[in-house]
C-alpha atoms as a PDB file:
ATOM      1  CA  UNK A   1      20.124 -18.744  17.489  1.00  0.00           C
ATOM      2  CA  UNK A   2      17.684 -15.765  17.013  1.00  0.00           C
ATOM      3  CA  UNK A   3      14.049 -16.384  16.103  1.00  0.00           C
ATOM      4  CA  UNK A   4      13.317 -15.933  12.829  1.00  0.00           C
ATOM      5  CA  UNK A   5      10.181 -13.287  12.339  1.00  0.00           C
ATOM      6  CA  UNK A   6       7.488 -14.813   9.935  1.00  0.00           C
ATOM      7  CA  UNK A   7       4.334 -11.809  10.973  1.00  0.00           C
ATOM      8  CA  UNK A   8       5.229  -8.571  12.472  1.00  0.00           C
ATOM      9  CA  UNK A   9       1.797  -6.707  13.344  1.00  0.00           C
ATOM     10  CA  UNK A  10       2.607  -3.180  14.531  1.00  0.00           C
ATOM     11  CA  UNK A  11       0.091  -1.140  16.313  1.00  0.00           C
ATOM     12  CA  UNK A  12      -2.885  -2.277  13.912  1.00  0.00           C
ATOM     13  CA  UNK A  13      -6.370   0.113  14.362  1.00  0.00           C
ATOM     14  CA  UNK A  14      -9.481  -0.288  12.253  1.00  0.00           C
ATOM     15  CA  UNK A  15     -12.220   2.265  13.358  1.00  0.00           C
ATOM     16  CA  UNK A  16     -15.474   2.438  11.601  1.00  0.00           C
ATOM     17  CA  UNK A  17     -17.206   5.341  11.233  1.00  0.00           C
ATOM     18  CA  UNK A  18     -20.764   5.448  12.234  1.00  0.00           C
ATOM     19  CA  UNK A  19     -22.087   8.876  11.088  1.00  0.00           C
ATOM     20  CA  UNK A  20     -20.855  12.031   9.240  1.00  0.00           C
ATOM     21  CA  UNK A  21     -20.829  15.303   9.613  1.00  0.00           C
ATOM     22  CA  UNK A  22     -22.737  17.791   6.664  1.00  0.00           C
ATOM     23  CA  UNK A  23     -19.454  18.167   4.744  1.00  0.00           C
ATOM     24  CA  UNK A  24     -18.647  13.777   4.954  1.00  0.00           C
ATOM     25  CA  UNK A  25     -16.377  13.922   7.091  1.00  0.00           C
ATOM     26  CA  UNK A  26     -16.888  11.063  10.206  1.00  0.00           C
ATOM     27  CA  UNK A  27     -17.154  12.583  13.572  1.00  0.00           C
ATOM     28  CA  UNK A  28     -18.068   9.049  16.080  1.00  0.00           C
ATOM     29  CA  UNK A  29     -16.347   6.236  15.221  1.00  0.00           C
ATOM     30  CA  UNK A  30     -16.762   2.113  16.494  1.00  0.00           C
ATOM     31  CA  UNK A  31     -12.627   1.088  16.989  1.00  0.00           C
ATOM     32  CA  UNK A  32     -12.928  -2.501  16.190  1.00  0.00           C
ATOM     33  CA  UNK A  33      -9.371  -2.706  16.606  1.00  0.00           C
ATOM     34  CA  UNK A  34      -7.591  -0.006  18.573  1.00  0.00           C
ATOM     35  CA  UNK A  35      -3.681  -0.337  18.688  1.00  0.00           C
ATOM     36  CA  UNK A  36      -3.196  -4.364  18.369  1.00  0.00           C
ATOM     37  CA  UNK A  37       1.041  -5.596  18.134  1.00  0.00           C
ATOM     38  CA  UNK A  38       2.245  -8.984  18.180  1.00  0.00           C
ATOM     39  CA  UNK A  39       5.088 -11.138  16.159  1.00  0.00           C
ATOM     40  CA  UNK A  40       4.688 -14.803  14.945  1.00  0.00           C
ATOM     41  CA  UNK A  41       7.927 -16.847  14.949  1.00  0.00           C
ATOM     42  CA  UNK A  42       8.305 -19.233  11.891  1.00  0.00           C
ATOM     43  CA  UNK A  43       7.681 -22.734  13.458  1.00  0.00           C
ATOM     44  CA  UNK A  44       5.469 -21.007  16.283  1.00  0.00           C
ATOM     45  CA  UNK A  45       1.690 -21.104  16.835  1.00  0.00           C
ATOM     46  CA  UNK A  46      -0.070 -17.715  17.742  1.00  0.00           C
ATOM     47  CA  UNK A  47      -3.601 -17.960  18.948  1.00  0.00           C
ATOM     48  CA  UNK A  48      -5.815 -14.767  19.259  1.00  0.00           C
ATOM     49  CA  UNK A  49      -8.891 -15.472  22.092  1.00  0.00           C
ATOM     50  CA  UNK A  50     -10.967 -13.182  23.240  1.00  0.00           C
ATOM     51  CA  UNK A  51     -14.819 -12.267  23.361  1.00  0.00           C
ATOM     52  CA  UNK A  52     -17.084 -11.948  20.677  1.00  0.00           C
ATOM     53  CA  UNK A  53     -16.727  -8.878  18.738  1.00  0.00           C
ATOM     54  CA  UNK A  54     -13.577  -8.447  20.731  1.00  0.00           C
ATOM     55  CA  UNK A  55     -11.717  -7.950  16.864  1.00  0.00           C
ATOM     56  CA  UNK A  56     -10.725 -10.996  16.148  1.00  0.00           C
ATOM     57  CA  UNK A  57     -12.042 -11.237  12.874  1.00  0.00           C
ATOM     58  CA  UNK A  58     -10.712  -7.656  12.101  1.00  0.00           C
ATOM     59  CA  UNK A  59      -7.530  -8.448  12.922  1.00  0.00           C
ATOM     60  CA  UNK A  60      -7.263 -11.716  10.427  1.00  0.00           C
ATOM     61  CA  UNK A  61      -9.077  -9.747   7.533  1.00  0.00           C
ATOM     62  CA  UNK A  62      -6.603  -7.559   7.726  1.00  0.00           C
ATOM     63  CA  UNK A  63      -3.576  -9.751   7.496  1.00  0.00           C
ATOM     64  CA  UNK A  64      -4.734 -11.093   4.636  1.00  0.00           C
ATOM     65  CA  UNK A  65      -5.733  -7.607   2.879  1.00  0.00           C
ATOM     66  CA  UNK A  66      -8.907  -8.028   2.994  1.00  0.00           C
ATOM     67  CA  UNK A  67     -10.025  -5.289   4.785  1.00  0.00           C
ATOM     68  CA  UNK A  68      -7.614  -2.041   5.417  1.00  0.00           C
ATOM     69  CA  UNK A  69      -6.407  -0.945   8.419  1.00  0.00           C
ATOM     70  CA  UNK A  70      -7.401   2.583   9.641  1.00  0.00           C
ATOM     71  CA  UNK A  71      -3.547   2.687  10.623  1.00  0.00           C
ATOM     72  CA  UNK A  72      -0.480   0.328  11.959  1.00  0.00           C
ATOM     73  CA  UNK A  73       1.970  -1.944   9.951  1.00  0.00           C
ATOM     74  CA  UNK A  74       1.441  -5.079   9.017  1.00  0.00           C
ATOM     75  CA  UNK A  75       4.815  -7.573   7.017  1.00  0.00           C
ATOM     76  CA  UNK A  76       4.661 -11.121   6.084  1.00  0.00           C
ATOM     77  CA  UNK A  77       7.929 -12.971   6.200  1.00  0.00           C
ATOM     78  CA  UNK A  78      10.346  -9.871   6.854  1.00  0.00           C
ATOM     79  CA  UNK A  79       9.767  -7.933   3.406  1.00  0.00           C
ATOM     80  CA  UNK A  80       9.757  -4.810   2.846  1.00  0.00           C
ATOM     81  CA  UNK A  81       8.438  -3.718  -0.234  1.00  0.00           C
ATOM     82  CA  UNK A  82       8.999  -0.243  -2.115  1.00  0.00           C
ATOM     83  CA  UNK A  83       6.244   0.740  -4.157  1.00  0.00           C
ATOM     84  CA  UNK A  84       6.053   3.635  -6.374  1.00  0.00           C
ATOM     85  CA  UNK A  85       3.426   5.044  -7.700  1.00  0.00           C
ATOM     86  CA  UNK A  86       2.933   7.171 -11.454  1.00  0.00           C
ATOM     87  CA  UNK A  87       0.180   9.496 -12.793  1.00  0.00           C
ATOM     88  CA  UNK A  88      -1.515   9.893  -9.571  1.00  0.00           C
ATOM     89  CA  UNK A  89      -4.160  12.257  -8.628  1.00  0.00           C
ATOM     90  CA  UNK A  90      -2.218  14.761  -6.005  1.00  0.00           C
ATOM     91  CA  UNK A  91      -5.226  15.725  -4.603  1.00  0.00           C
ATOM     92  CA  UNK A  92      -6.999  12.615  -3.899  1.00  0.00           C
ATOM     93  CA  UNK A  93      -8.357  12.681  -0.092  1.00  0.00           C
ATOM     94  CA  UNK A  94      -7.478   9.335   0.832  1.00  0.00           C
ATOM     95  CA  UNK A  95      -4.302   9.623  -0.606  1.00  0.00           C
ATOM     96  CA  UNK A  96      -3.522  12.825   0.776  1.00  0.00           C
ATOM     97  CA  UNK A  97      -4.671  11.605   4.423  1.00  0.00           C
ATOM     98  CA  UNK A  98      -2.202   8.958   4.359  1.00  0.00           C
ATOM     99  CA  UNK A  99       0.516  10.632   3.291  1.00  0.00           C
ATOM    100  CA  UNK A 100      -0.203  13.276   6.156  1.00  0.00           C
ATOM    101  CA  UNK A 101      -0.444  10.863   8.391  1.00  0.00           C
ATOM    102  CA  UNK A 102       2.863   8.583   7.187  1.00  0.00           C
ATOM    103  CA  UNK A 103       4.665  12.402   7.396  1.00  0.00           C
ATOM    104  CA  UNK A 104       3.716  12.809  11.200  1.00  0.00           C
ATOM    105  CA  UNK A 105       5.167   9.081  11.808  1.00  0.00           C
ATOM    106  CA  UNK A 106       8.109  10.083   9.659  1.00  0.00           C
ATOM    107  CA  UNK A 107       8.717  13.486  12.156  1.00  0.00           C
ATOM    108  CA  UNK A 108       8.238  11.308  15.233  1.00  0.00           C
ATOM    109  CA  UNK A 109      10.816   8.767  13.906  1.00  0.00           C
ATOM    110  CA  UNK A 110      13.717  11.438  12.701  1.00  0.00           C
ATOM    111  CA  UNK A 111      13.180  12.600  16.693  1.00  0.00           C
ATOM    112  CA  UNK A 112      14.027   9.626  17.753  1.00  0.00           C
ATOM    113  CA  UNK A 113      17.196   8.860  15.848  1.00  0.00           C
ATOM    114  CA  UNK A 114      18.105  12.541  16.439  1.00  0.00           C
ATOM    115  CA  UNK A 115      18.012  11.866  19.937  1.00  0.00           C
ATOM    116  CA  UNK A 116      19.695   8.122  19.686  1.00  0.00           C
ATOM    117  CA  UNK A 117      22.683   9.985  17.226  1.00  0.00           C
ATOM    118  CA  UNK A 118      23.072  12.730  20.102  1.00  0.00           C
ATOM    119  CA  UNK A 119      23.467  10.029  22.985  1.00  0.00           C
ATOM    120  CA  UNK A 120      26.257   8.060  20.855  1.00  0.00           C
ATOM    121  CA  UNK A 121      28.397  11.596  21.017  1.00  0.00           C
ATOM    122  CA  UNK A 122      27.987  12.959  17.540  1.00  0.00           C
ATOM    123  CA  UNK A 123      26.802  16.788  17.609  1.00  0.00           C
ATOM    124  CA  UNK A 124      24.075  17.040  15.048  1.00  0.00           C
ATOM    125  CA  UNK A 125      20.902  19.381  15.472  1.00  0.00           C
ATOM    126  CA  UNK A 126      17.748  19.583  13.439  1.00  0.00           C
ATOM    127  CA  UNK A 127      18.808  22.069  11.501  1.00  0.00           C
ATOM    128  CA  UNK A 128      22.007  20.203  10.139  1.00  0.00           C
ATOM    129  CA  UNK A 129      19.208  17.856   8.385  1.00  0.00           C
ATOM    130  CA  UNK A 130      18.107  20.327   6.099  1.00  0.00           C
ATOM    131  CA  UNK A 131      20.082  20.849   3.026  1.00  0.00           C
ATOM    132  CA  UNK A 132      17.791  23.299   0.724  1.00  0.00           C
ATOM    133  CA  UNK A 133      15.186  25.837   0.958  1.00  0.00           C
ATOM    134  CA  UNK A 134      11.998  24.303   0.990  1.00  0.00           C
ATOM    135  CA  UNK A 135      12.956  20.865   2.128  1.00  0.00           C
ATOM    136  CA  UNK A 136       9.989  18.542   3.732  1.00  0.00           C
ATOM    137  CA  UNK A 137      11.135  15.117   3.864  1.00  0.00           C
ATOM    138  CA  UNK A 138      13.823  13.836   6.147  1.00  0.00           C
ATOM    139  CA  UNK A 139      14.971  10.335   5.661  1.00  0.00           C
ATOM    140  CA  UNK A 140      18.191   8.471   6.314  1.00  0.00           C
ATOM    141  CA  UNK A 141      20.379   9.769   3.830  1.00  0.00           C
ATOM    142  CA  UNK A 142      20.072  13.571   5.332  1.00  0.00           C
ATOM    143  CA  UNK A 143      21.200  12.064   8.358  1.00  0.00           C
ATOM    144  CA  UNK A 144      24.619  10.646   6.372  1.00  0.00           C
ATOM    145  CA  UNK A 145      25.140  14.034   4.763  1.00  0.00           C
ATOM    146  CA  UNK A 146      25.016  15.857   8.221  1.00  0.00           C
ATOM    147  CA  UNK A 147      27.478  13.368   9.465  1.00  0.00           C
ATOM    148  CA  UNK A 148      29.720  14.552   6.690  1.00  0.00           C
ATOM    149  CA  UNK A 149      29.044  18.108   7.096  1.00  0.00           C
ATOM    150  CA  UNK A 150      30.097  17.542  10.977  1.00  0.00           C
ATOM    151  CA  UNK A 151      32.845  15.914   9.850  1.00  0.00           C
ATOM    152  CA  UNK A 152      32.447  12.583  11.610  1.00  0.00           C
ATOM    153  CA  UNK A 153      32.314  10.818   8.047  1.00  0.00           C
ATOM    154  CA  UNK A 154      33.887  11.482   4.528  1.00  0.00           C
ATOM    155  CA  UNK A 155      30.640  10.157   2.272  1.00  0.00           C
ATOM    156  CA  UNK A 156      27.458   8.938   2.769  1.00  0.00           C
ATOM    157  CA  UNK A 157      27.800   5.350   2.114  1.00  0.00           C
ATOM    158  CA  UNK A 158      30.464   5.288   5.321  1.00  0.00           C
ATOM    159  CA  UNK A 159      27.033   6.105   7.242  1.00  0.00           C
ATOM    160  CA  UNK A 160      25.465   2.601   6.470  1.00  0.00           C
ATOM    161  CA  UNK A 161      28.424   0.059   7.218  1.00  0.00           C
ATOM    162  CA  UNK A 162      27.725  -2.978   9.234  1.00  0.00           C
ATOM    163  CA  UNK A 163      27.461  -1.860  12.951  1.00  0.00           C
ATOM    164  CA  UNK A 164      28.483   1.631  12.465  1.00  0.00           C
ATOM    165  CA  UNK A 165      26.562   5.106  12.819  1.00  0.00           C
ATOM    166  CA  UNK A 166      23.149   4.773  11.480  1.00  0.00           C
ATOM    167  CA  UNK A 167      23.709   0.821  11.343  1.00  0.00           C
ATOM    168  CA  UNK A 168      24.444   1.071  14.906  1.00  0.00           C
ATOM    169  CA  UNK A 169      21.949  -1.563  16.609  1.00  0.00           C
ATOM    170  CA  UNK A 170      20.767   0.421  18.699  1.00  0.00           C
ATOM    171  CA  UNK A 171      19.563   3.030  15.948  1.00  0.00           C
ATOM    172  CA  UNK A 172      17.961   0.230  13.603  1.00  0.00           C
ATOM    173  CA  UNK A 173      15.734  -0.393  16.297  1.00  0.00           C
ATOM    174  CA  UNK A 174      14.142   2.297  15.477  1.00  0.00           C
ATOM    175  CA  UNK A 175      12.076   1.070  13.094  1.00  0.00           C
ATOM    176  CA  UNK A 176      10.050   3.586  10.210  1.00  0.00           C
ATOM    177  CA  UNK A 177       6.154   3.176   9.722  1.00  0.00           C
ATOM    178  CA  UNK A 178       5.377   1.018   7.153  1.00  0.00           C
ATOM    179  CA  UNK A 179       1.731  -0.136   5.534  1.00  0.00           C
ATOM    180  CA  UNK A 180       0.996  -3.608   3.925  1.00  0.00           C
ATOM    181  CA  UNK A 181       1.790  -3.825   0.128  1.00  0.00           C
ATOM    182  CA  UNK A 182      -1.624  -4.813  -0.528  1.00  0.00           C
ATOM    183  CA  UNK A 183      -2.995  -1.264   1.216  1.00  0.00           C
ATOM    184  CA  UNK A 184      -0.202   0.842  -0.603  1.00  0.00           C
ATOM    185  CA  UNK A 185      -1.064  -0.546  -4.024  1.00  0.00           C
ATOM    186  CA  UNK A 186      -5.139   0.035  -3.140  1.00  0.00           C
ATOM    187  CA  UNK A 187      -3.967   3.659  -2.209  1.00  0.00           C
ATOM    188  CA  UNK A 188      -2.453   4.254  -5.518  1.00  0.00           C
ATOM    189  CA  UNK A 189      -4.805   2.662  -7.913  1.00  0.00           C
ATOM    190  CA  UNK A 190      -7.788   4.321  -5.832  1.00  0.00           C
ATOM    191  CA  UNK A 191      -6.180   7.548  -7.037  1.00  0.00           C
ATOM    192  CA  UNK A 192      -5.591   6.811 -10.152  1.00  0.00           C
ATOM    193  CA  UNK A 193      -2.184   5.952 -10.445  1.00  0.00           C
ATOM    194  CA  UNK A 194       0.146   3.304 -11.627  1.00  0.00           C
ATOM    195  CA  UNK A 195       1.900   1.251  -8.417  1.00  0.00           C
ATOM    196  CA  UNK A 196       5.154  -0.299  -9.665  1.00  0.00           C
ATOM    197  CA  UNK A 197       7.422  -2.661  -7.786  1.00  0.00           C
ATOM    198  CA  UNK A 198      10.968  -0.431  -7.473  1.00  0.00           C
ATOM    199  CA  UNK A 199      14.540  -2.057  -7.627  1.00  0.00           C
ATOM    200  CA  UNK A 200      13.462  -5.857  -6.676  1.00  0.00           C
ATOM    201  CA  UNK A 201      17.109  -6.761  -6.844  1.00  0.00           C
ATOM    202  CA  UNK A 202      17.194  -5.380  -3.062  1.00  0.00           C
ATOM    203  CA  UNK A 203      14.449  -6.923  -1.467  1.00  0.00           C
ATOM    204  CA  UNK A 204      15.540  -9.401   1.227  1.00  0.00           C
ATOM    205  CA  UNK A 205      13.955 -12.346   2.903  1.00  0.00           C
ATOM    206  CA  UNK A 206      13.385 -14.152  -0.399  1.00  0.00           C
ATOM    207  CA  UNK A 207      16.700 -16.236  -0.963  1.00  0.00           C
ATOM    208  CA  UNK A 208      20.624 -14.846  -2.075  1.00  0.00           C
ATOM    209  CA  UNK A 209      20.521 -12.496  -4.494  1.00  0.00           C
ATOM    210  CA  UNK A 210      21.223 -13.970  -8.294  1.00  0.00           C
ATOM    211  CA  UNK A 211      20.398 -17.756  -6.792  1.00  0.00           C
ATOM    212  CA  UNK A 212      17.662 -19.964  -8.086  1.00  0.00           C
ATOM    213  CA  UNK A 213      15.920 -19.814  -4.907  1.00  0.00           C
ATOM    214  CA  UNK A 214      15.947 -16.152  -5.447  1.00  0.00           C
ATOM    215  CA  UNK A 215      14.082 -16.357  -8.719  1.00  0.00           C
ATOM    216  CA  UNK A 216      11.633 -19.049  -7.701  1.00  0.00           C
ATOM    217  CA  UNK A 217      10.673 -16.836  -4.620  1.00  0.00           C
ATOM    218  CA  UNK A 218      10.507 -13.794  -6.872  1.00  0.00           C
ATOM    219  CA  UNK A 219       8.023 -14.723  -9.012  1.00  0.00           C
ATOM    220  CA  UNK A 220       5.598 -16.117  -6.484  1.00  0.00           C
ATOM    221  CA  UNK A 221       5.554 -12.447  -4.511  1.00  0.00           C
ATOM    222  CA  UNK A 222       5.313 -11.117  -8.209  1.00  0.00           C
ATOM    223  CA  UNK A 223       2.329 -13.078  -8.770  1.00  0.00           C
ATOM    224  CA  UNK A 224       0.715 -12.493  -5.441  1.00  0.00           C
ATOM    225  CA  UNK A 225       1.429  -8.293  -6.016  1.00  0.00           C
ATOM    226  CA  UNK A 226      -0.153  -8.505  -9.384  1.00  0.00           C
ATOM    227  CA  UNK A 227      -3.068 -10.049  -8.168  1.00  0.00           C
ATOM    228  CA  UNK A 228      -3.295  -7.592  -5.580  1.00  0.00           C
ATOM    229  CA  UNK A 229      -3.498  -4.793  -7.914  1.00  0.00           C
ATOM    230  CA  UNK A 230       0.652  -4.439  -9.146  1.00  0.00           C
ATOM    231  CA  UNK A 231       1.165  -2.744 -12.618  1.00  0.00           C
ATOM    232  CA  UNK A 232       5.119  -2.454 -13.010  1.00  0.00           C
ATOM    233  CA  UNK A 233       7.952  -3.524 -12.438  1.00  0.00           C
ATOM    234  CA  UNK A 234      11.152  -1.883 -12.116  1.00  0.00           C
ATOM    235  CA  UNK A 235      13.010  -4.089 -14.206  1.00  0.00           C
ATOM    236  CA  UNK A 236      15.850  -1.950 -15.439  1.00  0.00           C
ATOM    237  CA  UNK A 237      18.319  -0.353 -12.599  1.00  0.00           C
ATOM    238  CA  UNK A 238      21.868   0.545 -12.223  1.00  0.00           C
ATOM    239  CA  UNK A 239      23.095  -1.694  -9.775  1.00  0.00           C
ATOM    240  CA  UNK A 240      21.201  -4.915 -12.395  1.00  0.00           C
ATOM    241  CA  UNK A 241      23.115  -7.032 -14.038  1.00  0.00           C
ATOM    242  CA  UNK A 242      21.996  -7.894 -17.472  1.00  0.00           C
ATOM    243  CA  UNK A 243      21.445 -11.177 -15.956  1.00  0.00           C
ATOM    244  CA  UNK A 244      18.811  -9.748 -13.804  1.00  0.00           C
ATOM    245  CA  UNK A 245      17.622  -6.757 -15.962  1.00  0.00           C
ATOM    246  CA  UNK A 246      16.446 -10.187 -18.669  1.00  0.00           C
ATOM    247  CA  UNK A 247      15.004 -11.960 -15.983  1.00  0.00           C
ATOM    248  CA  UNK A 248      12.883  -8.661 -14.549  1.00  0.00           C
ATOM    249  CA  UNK A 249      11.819  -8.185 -18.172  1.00  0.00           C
ATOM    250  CA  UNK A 250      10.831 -11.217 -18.542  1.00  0.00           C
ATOM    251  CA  UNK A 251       8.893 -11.589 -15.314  1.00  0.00           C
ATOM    252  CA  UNK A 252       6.788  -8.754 -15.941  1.00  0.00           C
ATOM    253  CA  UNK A 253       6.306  -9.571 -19.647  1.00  0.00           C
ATOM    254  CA  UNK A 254       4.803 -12.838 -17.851  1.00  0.00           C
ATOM    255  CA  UNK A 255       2.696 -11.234 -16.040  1.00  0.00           C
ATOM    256  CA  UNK A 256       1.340  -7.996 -18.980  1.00  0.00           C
ATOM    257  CA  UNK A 257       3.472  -5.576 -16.112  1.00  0.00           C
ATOM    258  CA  UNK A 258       4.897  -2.483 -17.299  1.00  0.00           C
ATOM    259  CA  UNK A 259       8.934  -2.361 -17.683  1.00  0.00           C
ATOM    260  CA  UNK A 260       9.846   1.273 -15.591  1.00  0.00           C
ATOM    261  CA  UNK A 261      13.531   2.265 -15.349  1.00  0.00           C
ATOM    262  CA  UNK A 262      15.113   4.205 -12.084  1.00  0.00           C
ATOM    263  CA  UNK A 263      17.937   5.314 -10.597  1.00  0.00           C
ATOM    264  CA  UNK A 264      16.785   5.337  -6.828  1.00  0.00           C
ATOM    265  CA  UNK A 265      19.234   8.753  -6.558  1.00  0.00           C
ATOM    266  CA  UNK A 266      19.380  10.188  -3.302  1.00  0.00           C
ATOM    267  CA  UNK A 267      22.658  12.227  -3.919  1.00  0.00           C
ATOM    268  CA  UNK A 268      26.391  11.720  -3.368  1.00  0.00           C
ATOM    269  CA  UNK A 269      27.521   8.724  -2.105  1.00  0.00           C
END
């Protein structure tokens, strides 16, 4: 039976600067932590040894949110989270920096999976993944639409059946960047904005969908997000039942979150 991941810890980095240059900006920096990976296994032990000042302490503080990682991924129990964010400043530095930085990761991914699509014998270049004048972000579903356009598929949803194209194992090894909850909702509030919880129906790890294990799980991550900064939930969506759509509503009436409504439309399927 396969191991069950309970902490994946991706490439974690905290540097700290220790002076600026005239305009702010840090110019020598102390890496406390400097490109750290490990998984725990549920029913495992993981012990991190080392001298003192070695990181250590970084490392912990930043599982548990307390301090924010310069860079790396960091997700608890298998979940991943999508958190949007509403009425944020664009221009925000931090922000900005991040979303520069998640971009790069994002380009170095898409080459990868280009490269992985090529090997398995389907014919797609770089510019097949563009699909309107102006385009910057890549993603998954331009991928499916320039298997169509090739021909190799008829829509996009063929492109994400069990074991097939982009659900090939070997391609969902190739995993996207991804930041702690915790860091993406600081990001957000820091500029201003509004981070909301999107389509919760779809997040996995946390019992069968609809079941009471489901709900019970639910509202403990609910409560944990709100605490670390959460303001909405995403309670109304197409694929809800009204079942779920009252019990979303409810949840974040619990909790003073606001009720958002989305679609989550990334074209034809």
């Amino acid at each position: 039976m396969e191991k069950e991941i309970l902490l994946s810890v991706k490439d974690i980095k905290k540097w700290f600067a220790i002076d600026e240059k005239i305009f702010g900006k840090p110019t020598s920096f102390v890496k406390a932590v400097d490109g750290v990976s490990f998984d725990i296994y549920k029913g495992e032990v993981l012990g991190l040894v080392g001298e003192s000042g070695c990181g250590k302490t970084t490392i912990g503080r930043s599982i548990l949110g307390l301090t924010r990682p310069t860079s790396g991924s960091i997700v608890f129990e298998g979940k991943e989270l999508h958190i949007l964010g509403y009425h944020f400043d664009l221009k925000n530095r931090a922000l900005t920096e991040k979303l520069g930085f998640m971009a790069e990761k994002r380009r170095e991914r898409n080459a990868r999976l280009l490269k992985a699509i090529r090997e398995k014998g389907y014919e797609i270049e770089e510019q097949d993944l563009i699909f309107r004048e102006g385009q910057t972000y890549i993603g998954k579903p331009n991928f499916a639409r320039a298997l169509i356009k090739k021909g190799y598929i008829n829509k996009v949803s063929e492109a994400f059946e069990p074991g097939r194209f982009l659900e090939d194992p070997q391609l969902k090894e190739i995993k996207k960047y991804l930041i702690p909850a915790e860091e993406a909702l600081t990001i957000i509030r820091d500029a201003g904005g509004i981070p909301v919880l999107a389509h919760p129906c779809k997040i996995r790890g946390i019992g069968r969908r609809g079941s009471e294990e489901f709900r019970d799980s639910f509202s403990q991550l609910l409560k944990r997000l709100r605490q670390a900064g959460l303001k909405g939930l995403e309670c109304i969506y197409p694929d809800h039942t009204e079942e779920e759509r009252l019990f979303f509503i409810d949840e974040a009436a619990r909790l003073h979150l606001h009720i958002t409504e989305g679609s989550d439309f990334h074209g034809d399927r």
